[in-house]
N, C-alpha and C. Protein backbone atom coordinates (compact mmCIF):
# COMPACT_ATOMS: atom_id res chain seq x y z
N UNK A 1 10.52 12.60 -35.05
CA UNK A 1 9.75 12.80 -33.83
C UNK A 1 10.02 11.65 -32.87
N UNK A 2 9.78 11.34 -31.46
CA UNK A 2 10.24 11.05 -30.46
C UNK A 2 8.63 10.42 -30.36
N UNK A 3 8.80 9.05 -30.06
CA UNK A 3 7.64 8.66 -30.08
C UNK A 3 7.46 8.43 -28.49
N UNK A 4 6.54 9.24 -27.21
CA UNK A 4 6.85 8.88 -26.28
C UNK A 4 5.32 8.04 -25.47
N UNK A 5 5.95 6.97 -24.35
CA UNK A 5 4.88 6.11 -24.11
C UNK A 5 3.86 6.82 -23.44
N UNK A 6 2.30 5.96 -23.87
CA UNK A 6 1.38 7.10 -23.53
C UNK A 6 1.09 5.50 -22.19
N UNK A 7 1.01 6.37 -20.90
CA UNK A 7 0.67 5.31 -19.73
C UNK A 7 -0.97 6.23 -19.49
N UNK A 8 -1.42 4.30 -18.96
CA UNK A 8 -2.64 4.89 -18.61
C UNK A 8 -3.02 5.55 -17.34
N UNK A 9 -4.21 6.15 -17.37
CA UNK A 9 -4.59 6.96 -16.28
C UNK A 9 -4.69 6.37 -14.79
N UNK A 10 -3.54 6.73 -13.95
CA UNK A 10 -4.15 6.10 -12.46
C UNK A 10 -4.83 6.57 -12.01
N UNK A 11 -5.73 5.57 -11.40
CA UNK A 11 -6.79 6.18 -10.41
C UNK A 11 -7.05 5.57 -9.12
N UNK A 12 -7.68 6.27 -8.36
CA UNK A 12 -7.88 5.62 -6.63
C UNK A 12 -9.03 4.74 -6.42
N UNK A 13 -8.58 3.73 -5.95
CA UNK A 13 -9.60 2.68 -6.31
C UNK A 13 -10.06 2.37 -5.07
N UNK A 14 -9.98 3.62 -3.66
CA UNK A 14 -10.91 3.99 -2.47
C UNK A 14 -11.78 4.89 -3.39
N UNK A 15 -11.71 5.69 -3.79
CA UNK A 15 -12.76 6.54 -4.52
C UNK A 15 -13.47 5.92 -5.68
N UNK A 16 -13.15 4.77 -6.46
CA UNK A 16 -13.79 4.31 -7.29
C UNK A 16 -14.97 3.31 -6.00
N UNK A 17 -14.36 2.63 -5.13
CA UNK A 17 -15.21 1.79 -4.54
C UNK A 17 -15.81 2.84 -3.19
N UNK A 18 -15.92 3.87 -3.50
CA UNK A 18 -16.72 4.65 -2.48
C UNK A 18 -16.56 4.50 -0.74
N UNK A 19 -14.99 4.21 -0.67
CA UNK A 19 -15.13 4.07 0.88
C UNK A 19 -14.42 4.79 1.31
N UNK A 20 -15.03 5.58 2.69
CA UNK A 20 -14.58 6.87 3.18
C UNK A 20 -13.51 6.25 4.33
N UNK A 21 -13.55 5.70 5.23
CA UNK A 21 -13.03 5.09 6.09
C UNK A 21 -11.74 3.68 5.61
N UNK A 22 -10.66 3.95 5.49
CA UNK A 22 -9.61 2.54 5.39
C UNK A 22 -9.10 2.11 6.87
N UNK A 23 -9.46 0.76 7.06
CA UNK A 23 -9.44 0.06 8.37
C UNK A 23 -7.99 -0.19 8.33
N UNK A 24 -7.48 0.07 9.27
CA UNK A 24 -6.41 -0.98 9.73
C UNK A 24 -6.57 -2.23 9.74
N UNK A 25 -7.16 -3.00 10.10
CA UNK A 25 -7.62 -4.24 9.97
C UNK A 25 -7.55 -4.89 9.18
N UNK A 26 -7.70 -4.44 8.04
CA UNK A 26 -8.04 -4.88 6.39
C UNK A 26 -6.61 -5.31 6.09
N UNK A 27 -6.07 -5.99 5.91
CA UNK A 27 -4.79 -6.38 5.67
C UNK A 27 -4.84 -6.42 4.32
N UNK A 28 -5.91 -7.23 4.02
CA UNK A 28 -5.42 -7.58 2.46
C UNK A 28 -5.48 -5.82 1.36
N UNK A 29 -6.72 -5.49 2.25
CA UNK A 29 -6.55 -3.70 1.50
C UNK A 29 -5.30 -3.32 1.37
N UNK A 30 -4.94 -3.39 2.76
CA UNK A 30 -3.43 -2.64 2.87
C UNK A 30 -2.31 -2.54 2.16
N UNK A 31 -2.36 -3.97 1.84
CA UNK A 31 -0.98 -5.02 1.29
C UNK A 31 -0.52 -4.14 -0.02
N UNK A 32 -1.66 -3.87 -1.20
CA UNK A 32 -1.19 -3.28 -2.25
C UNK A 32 -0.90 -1.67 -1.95
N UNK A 33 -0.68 -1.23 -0.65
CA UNK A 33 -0.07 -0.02 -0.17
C UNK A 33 1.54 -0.14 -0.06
N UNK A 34 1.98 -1.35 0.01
CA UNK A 34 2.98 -1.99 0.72
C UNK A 34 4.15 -2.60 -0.27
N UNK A 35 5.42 -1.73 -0.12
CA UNK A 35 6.08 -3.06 -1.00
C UNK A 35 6.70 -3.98 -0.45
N UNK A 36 7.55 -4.68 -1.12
CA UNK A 36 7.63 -6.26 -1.22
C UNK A 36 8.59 -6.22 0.51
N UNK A 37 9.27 -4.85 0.80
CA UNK A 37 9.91 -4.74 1.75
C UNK A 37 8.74 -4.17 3.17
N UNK A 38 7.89 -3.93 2.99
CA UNK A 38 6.94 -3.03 3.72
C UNK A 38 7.10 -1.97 3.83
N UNK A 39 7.29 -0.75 2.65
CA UNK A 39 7.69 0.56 2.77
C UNK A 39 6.13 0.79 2.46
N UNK A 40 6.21 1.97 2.70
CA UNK A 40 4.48 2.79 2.08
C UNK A 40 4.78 3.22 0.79
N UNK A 41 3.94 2.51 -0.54
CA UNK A 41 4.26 2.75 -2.11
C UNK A 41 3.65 4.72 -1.85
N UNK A 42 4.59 5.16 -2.54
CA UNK A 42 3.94 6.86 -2.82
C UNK A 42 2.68 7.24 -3.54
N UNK A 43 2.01 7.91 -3.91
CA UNK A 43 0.60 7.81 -4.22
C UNK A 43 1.18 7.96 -6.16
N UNK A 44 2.08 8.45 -6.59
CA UNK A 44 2.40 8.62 -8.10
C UNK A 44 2.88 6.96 -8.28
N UNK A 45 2.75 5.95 -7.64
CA UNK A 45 2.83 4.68 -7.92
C UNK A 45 1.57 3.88 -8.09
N UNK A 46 0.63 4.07 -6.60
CA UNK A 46 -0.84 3.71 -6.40
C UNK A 46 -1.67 4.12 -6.60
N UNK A 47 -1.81 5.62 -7.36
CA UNK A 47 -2.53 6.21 -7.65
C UNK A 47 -3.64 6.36 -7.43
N UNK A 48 -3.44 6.18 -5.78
CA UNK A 48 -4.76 7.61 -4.75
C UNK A 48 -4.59 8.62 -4.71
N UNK A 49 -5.47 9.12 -4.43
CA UNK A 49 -5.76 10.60 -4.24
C UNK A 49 -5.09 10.90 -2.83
N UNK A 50 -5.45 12.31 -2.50
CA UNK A 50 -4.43 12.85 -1.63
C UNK A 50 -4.79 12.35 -0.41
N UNK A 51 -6.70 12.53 -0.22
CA UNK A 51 -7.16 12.29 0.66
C UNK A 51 -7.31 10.89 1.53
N UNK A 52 -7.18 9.90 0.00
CA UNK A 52 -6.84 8.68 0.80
C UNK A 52 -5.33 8.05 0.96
N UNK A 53 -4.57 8.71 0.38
CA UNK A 53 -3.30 8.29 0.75
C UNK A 53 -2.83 8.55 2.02
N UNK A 54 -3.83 9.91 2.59
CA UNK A 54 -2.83 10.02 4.12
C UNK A 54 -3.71 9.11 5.05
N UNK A 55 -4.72 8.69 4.72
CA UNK A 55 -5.95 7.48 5.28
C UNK A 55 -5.30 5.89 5.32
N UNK A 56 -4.82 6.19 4.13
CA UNK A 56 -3.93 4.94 4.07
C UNK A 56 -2.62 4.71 4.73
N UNK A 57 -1.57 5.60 4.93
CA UNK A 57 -0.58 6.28 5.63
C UNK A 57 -0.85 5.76 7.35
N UNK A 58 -2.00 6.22 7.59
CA UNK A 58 -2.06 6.10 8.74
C UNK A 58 -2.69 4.78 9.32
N UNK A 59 -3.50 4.10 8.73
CA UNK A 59 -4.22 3.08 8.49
C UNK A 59 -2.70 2.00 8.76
N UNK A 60 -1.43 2.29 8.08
CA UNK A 60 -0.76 1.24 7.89
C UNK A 60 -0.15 1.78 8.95
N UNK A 61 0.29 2.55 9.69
CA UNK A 61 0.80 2.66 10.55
C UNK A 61 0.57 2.33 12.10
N UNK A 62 -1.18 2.45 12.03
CA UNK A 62 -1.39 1.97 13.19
C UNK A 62 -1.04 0.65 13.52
N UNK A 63 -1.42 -0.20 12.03
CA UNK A 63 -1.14 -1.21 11.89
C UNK A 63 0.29 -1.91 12.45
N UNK A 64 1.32 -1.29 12.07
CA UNK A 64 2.48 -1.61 12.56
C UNK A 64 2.64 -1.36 14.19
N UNK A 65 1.90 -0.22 14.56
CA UNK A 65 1.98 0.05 16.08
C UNK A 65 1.32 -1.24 16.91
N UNK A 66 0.62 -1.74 16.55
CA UNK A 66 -0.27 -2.80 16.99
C UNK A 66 0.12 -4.00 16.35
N UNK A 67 0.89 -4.18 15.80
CA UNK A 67 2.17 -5.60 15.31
C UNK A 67 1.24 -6.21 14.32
N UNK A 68 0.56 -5.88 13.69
CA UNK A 68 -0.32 -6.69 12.12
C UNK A 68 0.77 -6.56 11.31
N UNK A 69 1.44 -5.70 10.72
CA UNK A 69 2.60 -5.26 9.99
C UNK A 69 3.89 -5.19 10.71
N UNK A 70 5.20 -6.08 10.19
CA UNK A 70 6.14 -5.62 10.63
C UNK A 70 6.79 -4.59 9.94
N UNK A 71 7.77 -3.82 10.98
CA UNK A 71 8.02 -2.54 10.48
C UNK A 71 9.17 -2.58 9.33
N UNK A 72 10.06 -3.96 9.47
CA UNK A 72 10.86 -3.97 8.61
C UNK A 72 11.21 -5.55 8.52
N UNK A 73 11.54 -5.33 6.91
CA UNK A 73 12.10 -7.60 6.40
C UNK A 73 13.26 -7.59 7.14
N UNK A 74 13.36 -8.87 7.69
CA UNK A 74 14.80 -9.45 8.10
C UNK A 74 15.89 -9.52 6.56
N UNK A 75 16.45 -9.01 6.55
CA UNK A 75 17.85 -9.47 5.33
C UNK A 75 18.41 -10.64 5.55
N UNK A 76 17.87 -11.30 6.87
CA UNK A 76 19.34 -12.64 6.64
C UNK A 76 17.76 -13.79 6.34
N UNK A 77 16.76 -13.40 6.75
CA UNK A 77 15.69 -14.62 6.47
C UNK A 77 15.12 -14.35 5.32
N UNK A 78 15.49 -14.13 4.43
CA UNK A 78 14.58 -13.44 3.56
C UNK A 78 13.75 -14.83 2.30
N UNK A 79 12.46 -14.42 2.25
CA UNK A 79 11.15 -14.64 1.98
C UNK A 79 10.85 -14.52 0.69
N UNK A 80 10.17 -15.68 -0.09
CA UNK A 80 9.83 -15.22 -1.61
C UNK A 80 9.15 -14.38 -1.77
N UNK A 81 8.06 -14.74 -0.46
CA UNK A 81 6.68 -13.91 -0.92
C UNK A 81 6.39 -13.30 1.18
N UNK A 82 6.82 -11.92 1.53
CA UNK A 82 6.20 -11.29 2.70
C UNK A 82 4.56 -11.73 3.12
N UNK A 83 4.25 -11.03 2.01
CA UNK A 83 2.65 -11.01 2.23
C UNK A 83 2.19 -12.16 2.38
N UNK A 84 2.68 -13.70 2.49
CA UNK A 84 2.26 -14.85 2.70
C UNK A 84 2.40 -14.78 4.46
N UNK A 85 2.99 -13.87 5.24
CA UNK A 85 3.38 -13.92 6.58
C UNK A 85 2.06 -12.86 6.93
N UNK A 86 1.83 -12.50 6.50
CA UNK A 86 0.15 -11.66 6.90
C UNK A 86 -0.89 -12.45 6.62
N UNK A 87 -1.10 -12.65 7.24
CA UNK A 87 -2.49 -13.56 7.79
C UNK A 87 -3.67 -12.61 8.98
């Protein structure tokens, strides 16, 4: 038999902490939306729900429209740590 890994259950941890509304603002919320490049992580990674992933989606986007987030890393400056440049 094929012993295969049992991963644990993701869950949305806007719906565990009961908040209907995700701010743009919230940077530090955001950040674990975000990878190390600033792409938007897919929800089978972060494991929200549907409803807050497109909350979040958009949340980070405004964000970038309004320069809190840049839209993309420089390749020639590149950074140990991004998220130390969000402040």
């Amino acid at each position: 038999m094929i012993d295969r890994k049992k991963f644990k259950k993701r869950y949305c941890k806007y719906c565990e902490a009961k908040i209907d509304y995700v701010d743009y603002k919230d940077l530090n919320q955001l950040k674990f939306s975000l990878s190390e490049r600033f792409k938007i992580m897919p929800r089978r990674l972060t494991g929200n729900c549907k409803r807050h992933q497109e909350s979040v989606t958009i949340a980070i986007k405004r964000a970038r429209q309004t320069a809190l987030i840049p839209y993309i890393v420089d390749r020639k400056n590149v950074v140990d740590s991004p998220f130390e440049m969000i402040r």
